[in-house]
PDB file of N, CA and C in Angstrom:
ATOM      1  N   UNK A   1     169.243 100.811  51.925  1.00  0.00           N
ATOM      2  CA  UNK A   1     170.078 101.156  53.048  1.00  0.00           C
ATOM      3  C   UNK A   1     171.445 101.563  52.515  1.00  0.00           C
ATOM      4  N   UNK A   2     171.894 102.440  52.920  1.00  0.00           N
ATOM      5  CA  UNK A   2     173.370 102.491  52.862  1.00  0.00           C
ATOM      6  C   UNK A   2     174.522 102.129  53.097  1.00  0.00           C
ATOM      7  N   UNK A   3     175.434 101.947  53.069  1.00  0.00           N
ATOM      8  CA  UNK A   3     176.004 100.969  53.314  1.00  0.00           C
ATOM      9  C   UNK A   3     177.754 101.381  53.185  1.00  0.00           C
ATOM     10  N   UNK A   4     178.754 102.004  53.790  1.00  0.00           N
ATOM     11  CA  UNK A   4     179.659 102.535  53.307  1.00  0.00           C
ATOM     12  C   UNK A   4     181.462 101.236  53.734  1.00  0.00           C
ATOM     13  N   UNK A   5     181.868 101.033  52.443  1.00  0.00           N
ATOM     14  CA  UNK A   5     182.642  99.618  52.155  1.00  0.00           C
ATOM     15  C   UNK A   5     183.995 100.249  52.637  1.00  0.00           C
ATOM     16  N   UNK A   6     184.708 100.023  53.266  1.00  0.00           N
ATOM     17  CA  UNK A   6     186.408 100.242  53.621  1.00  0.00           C
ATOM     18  C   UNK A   6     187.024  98.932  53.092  1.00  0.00           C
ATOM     19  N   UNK A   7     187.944  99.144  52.204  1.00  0.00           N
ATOM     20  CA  UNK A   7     188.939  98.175  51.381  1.00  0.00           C
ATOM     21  C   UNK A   7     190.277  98.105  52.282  1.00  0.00           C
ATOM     22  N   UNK A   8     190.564  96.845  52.237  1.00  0.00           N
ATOM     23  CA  UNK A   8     191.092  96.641  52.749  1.00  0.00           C
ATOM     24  C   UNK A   8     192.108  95.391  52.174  1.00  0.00           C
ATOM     25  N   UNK A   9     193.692  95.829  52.002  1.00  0.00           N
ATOM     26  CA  UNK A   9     194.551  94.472  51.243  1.00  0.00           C
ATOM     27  C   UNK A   9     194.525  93.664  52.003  1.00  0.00           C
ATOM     28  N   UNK A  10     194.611  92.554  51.661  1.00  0.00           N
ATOM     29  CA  UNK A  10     194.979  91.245  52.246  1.00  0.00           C
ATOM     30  C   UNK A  10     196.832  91.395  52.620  1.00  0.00           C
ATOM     31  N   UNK A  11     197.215  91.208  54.102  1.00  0.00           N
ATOM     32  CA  UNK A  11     198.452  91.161  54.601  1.00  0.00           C
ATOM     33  C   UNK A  11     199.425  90.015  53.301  1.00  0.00           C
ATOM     34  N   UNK A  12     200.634  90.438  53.035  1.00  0.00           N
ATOM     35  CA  UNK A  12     201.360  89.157  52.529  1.00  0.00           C
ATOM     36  C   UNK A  12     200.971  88.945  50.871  1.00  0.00           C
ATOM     37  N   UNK A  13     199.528  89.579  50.765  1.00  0.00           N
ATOM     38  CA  UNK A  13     200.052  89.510  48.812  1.00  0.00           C
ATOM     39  C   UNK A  13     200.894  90.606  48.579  1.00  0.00           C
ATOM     40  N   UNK A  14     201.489  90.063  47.688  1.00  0.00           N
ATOM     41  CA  UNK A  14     202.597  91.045  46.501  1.00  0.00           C
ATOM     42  C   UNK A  14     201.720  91.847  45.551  1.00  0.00           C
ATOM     43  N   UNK A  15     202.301  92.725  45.196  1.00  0.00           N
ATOM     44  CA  UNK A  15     202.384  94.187  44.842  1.00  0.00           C
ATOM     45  C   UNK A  15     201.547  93.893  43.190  1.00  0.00           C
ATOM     46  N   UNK A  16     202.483  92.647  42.449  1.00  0.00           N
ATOM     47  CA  UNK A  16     202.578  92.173  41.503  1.00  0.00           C
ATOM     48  C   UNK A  16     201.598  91.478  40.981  1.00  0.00           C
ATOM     49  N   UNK A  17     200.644  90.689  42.237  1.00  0.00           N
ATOM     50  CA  UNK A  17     199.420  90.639  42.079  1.00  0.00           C
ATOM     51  C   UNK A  17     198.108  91.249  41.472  1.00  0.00           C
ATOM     52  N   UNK A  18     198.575  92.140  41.460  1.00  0.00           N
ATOM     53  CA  UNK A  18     197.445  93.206  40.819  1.00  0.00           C
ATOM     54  C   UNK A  18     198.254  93.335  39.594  1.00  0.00           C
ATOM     55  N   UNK A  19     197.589  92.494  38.618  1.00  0.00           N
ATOM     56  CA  UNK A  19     197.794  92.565  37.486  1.00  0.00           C
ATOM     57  C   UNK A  19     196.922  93.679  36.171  1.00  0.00           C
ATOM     58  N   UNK A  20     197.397  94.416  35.497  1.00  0.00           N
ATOM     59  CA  UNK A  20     196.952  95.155  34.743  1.00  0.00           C
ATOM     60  C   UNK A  20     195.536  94.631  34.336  1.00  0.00           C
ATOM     61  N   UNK A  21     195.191  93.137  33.504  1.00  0.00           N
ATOM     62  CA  UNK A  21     194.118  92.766  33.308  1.00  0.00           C
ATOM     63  C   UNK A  21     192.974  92.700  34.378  1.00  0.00           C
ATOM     64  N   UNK A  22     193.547  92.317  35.711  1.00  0.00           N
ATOM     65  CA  UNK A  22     192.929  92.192  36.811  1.00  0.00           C
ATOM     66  C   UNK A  22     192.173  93.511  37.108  1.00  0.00           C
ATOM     67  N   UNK A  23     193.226  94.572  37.507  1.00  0.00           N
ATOM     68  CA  UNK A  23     192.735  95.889  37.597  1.00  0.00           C
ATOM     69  C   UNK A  23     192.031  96.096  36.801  1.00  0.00           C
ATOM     70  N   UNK A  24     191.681  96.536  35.426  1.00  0.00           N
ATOM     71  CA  UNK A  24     190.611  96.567  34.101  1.00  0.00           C
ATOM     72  C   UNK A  24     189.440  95.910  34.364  1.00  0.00           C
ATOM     73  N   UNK A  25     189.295  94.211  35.106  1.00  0.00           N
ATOM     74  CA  UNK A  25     187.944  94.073  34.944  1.00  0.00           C
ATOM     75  C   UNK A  25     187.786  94.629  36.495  1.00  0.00           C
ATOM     76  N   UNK A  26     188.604  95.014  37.641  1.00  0.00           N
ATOM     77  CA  UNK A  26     188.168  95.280  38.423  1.00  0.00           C
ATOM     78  C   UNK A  26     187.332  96.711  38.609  1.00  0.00           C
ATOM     79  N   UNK A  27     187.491  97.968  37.424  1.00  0.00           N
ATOM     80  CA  UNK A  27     186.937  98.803  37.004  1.00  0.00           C
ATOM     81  C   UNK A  27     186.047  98.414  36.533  1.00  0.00           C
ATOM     82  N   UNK A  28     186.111  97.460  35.295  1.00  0.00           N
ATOM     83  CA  UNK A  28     185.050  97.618  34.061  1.00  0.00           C
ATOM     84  C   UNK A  28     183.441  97.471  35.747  1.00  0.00           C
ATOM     85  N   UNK A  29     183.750  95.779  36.424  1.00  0.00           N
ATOM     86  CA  UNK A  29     182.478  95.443  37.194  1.00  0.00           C
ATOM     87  C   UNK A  29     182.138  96.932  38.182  1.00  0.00           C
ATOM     88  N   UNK A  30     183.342  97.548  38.463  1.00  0.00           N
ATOM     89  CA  UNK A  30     182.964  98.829  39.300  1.00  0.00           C
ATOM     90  C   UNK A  30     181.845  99.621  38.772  1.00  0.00           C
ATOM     91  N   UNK A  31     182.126  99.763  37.685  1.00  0.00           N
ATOM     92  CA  UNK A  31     181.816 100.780  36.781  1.00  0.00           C
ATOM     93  C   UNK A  31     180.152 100.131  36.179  1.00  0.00           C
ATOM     94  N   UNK A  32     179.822  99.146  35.947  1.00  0.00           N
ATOM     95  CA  UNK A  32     178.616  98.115  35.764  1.00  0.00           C
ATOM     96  C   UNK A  32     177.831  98.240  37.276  1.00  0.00           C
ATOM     97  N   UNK A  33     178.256  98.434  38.529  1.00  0.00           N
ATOM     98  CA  UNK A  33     177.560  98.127  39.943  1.00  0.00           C
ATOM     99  C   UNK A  33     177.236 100.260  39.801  1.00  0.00           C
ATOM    100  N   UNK A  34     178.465 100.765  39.056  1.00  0.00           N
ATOM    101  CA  UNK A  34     177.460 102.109  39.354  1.00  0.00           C
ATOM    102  C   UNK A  34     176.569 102.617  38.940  1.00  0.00           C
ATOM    103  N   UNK A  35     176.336 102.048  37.598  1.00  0.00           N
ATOM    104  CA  UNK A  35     175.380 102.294  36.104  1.00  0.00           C
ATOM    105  C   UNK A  35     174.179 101.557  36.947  1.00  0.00           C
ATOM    106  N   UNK A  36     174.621 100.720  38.010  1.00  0.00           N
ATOM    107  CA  UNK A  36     173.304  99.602  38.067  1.00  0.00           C
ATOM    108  C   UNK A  36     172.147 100.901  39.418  1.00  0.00           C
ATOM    109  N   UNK A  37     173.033 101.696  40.271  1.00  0.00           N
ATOM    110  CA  UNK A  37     172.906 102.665  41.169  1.00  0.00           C
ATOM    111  C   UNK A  37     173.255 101.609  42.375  1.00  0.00           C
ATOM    112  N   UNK A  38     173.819 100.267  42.322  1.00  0.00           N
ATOM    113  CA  UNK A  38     174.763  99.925  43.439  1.00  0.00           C
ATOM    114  C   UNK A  38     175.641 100.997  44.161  1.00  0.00           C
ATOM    115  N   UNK A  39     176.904 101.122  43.374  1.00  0.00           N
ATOM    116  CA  UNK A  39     177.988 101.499  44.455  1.00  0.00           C
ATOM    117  C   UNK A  39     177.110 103.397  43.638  1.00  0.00           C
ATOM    118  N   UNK A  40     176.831 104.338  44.673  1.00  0.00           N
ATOM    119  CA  UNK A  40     176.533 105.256  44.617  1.00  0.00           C
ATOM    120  C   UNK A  40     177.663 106.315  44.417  1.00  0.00           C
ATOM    121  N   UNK A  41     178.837 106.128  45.442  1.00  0.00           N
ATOM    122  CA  UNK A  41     179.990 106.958  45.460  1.00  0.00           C
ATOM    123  C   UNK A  41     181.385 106.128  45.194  1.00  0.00           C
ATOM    124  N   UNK A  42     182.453 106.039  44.754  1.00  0.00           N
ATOM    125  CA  UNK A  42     183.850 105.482  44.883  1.00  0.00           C
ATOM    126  C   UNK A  42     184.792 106.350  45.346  1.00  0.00           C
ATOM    127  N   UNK A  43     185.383 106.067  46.037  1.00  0.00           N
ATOM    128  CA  UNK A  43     186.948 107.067  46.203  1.00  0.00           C
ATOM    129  C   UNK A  43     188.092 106.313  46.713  1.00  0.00           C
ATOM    130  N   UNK A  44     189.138 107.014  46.470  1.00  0.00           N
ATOM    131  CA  UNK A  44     189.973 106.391  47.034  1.00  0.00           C
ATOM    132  C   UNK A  44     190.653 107.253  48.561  1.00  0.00           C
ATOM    133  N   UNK A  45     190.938 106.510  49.263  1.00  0.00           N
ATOM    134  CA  UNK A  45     191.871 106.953  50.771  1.00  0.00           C
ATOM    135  C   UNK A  45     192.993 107.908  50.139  1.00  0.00           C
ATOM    136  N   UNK A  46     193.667 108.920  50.788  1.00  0.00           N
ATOM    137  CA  UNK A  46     194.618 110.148  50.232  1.00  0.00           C
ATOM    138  C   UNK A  46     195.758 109.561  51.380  1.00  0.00           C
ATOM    139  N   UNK A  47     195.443 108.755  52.233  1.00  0.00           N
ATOM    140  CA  UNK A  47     196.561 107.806  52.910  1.00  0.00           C
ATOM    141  C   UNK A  47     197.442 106.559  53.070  1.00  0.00           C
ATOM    142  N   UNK A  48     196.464 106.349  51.908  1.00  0.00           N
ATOM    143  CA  UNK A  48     196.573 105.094  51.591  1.00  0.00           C
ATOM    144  C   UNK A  48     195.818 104.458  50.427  1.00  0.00           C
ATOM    145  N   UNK A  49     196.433 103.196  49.158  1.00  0.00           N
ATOM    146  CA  UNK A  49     195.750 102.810  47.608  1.00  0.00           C
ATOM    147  C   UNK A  49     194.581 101.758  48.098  1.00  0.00           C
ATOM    148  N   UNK A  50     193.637 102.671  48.544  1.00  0.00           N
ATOM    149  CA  UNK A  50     192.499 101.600  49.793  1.00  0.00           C
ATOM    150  C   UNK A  50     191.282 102.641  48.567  1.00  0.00           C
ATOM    151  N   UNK A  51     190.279 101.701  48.771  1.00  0.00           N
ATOM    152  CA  UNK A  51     189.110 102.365  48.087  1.00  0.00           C
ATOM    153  C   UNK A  51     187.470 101.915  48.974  1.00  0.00           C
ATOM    154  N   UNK A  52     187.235 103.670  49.275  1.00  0.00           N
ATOM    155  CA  UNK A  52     186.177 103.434  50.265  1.00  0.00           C
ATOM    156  C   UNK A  52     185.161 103.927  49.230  1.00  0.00           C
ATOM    157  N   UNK A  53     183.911 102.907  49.206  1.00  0.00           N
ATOM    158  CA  UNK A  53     182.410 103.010  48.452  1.00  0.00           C
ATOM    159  C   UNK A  53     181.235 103.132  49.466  1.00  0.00           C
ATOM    160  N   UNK A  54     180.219 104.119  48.679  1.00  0.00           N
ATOM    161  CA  UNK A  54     179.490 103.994  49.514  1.00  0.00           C
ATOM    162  C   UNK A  54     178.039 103.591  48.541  1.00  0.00           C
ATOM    163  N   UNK A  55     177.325 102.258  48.793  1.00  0.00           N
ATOM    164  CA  UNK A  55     176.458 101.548  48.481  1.00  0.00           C
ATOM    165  C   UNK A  55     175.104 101.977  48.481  1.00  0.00           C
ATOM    166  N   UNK A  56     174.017 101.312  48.177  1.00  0.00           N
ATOM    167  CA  UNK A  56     173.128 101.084  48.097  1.00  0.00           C
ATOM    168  C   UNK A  56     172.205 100.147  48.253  1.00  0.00           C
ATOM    169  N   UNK A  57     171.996  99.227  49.567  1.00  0.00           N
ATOM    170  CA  UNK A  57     171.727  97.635  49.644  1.00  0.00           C
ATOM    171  C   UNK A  57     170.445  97.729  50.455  1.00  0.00           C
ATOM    172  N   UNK A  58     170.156  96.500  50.301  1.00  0.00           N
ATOM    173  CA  UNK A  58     169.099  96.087  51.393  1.00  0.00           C
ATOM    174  C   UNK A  58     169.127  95.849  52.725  1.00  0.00           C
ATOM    175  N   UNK A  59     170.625  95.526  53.133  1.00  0.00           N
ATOM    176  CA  UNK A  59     171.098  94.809  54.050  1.00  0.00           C
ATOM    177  C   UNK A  59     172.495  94.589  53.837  1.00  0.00           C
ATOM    178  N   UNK A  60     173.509  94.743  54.769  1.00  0.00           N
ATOM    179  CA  UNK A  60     175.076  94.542  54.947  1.00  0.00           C
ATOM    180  C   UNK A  60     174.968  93.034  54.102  1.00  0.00           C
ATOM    181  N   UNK A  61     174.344  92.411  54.235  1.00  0.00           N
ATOM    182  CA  UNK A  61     174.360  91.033  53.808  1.00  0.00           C
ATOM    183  C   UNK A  61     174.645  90.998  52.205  1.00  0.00           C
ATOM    184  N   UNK A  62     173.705  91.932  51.535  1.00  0.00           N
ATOM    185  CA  UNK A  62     173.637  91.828  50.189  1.00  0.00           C
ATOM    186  C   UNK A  62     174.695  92.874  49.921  1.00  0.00           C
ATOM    187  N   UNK A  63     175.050  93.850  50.564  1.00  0.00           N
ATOM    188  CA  UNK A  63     176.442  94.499  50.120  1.00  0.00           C
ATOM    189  C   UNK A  63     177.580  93.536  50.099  1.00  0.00           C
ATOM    190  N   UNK A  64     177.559  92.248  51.010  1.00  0.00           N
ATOM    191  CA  UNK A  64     178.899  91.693  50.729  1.00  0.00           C
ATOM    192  C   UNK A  64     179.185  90.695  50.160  1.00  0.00           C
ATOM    193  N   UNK A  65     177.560  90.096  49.775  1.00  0.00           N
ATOM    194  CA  UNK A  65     177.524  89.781  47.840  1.00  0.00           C
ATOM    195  C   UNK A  65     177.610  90.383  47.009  1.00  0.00           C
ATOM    196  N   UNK A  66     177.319  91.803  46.754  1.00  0.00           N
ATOM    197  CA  UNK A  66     177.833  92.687  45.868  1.00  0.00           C
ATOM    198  C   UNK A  66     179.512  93.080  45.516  1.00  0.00           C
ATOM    199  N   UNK A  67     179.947  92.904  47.092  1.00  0.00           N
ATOM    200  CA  UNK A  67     181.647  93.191  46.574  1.00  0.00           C
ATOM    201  C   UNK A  67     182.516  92.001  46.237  1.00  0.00           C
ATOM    202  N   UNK A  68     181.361  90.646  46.460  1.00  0.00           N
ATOM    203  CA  UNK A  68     182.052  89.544  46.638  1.00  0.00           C
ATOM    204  C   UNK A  68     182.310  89.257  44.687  1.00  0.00           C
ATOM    205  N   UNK A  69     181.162  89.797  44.033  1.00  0.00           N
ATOM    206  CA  UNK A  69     181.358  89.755  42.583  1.00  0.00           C
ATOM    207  C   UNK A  69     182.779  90.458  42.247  1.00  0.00           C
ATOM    208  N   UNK A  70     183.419  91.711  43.140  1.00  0.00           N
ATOM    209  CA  UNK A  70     184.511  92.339  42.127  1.00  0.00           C
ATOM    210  C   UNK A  70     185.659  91.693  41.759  1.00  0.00           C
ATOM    211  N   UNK A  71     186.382  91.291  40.961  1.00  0.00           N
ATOM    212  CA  UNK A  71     187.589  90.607  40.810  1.00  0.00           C
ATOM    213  C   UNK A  71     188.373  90.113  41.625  1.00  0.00           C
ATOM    214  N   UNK A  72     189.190  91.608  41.942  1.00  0.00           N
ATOM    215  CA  UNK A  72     190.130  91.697  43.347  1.00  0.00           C
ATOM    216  C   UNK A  72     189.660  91.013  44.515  1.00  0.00           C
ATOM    217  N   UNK A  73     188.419  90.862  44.754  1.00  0.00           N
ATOM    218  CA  UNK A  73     187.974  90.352  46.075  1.00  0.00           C
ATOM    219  C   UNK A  73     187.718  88.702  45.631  1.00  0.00           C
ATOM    220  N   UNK A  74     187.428  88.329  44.293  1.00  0.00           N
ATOM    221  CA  UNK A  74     187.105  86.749  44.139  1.00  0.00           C
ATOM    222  C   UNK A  74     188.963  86.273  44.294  1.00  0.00           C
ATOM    223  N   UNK A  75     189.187  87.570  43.439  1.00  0.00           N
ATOM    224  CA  UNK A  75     191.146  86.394  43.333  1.00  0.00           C
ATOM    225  C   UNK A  75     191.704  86.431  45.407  1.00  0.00           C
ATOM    226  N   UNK A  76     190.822  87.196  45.952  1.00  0.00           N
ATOM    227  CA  UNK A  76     191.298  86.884  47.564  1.00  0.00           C
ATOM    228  C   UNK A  76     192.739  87.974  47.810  1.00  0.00           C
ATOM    229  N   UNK A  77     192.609  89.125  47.011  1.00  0.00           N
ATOM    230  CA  UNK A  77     193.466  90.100  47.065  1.00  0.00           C
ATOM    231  C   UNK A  77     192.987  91.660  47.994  1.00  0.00           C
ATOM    232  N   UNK A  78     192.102  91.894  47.914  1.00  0.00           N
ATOM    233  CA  UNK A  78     191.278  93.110  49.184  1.00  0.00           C
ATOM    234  C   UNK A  78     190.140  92.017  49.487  1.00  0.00           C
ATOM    235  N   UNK A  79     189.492  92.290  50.439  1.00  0.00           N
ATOM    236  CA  UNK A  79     188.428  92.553  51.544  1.00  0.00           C
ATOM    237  C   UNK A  79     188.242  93.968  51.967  1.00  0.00           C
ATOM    238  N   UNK A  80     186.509  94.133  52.116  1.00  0.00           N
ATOM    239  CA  UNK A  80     186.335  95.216  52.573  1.00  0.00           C
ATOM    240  C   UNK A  80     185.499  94.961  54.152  1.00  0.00           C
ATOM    241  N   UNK A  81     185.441  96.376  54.556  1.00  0.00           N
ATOM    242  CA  UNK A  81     184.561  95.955  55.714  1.00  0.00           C
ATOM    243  C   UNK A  81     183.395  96.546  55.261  1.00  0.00           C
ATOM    244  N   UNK A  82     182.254  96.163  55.805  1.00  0.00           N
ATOM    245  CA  UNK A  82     181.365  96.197  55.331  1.00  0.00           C
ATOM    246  C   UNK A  82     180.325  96.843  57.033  1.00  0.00           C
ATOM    247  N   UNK A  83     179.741  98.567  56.651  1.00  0.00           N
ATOM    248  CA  UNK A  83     179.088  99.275  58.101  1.00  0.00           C
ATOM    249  C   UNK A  83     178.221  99.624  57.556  1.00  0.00           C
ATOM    250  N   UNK A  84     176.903  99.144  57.779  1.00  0.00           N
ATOM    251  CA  UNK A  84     175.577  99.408  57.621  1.00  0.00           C
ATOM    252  C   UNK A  84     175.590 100.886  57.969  1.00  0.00           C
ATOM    253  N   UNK A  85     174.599 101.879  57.820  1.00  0.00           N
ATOM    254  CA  UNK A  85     174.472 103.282  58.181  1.00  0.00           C
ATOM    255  C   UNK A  85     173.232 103.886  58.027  1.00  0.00           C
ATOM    256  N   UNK A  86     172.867 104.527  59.371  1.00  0.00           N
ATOM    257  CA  UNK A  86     171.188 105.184  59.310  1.00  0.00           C
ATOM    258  C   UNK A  86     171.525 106.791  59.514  1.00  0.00           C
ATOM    259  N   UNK A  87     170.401 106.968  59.105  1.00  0.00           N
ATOM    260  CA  UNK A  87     170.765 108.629  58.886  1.00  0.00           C
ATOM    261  C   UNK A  87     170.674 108.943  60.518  1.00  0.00           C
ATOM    262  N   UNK A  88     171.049 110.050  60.835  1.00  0.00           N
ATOM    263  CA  UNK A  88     171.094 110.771  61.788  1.00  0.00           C
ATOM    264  C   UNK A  88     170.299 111.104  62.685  1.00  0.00           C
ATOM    265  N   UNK A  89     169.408 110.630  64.195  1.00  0.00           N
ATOM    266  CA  UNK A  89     167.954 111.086  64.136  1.00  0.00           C
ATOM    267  C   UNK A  89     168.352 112.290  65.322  1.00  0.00           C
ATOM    268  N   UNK A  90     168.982 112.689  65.586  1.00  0.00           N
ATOM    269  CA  UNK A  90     169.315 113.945  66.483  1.00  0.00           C
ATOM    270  C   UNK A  90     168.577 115.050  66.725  1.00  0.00           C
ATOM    271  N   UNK A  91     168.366 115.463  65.479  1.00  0.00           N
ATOM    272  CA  UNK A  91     168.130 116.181  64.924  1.00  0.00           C
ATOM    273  C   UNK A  91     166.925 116.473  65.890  1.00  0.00           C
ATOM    274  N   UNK A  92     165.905 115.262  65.044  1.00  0.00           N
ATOM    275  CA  UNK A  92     164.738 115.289  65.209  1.00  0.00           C
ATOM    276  C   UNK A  92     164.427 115.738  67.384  1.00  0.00           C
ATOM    277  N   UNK A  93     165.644 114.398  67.539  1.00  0.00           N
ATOM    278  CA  UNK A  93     165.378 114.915  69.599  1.00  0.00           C
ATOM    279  C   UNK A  93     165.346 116.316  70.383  1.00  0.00           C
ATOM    280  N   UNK A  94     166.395 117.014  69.319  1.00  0.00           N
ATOM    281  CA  UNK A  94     167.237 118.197  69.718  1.00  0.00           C
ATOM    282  C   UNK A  94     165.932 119.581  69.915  1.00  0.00           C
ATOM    283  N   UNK A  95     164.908 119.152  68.640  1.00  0.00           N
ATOM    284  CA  UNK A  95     164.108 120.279  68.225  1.00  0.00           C
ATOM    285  C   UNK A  95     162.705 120.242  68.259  1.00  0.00           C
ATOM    286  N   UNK A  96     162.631 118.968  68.969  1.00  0.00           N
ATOM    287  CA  UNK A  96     161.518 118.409  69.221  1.00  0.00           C
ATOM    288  C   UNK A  96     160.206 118.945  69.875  1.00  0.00           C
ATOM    289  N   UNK A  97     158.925 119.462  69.865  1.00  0.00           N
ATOM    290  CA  UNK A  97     158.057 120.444  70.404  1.00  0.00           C
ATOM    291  C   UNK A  97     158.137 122.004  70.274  1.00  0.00           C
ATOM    292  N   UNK A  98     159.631 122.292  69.694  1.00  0.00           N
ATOM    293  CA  UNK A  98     159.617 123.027  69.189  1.00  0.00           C
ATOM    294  C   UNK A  98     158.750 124.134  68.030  1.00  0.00           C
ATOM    295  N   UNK A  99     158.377 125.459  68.295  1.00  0.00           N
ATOM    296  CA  UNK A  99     157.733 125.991  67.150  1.00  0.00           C
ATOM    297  C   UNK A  99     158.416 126.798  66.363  1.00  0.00           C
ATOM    298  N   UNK A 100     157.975 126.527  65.295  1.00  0.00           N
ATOM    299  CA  UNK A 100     158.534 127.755  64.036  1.00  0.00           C
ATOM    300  C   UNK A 100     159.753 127.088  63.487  1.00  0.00           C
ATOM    301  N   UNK A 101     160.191 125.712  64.353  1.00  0.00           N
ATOM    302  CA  UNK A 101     161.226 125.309  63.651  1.00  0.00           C
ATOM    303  C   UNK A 101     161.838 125.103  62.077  1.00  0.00           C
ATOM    304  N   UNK A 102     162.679 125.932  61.565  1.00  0.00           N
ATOM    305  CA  UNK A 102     162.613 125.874  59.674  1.00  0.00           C
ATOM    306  C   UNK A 102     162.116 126.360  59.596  1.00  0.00           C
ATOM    307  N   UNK A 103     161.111 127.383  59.628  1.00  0.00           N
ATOM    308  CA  UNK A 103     160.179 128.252  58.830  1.00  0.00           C
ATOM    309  C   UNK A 103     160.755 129.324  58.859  1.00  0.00           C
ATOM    310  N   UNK A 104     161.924 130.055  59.454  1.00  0.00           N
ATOM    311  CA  UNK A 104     162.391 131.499  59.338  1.00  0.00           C
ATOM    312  C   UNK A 104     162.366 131.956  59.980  1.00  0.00           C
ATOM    313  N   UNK A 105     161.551 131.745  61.344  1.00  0.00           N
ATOM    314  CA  UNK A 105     161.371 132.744  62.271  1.00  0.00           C
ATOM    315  C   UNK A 105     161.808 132.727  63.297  1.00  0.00           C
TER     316      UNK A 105
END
């Protein structure tokens, strides 16, 4: 299932908190959950130093044991939210009995 993570700081920690070492293993485990085909995508917000992932889980449940391993989130510095996601079935209603649908014609 998919699973797409919104980061989110914790109100009231300091800046200072995020310590250089901290940040490093908070990559290195990033970087270990993508090799694993956990976190599928990373990015960061262009509005904000927030980092939205998008997963690979069984269940919201096991995504938020997965983020619960990253550093930043054990030292109690981000939380993410955590939105399950199904593909789209629209599609399928929209075009439904339809003939020739996709074929070109």
């Amino acid at each position: 299932m998919k699973i797409l993570a919104i980061e989110h700081e914790i109100p009231g920690v300091p800046g200072e908190a995020f310590t250089a070492p901290l940040s490093k293993a908070e990559a290195a485990r990033a970087w270990a959950l993508h090799q694993e085909g956990v976190i599928r995508e990373l990015y960061f917000r262009t509005d904000r130093h927030e980092a939205v992932l998008v997963l690979e889980c069984a269940d919201a449940d096991e995504a938020r044991a997965v983020l619960g391993t990253l550093p930043l989130v054990q030292a109690g510095l981000i939380a993410f939210e955590v939105i399950p996601l199904v593909a789209y079935p629209g599609f399928a209603r929209l075009f439904a009995g339809e003939q020739g649908t996709g074929t070109g014609e």
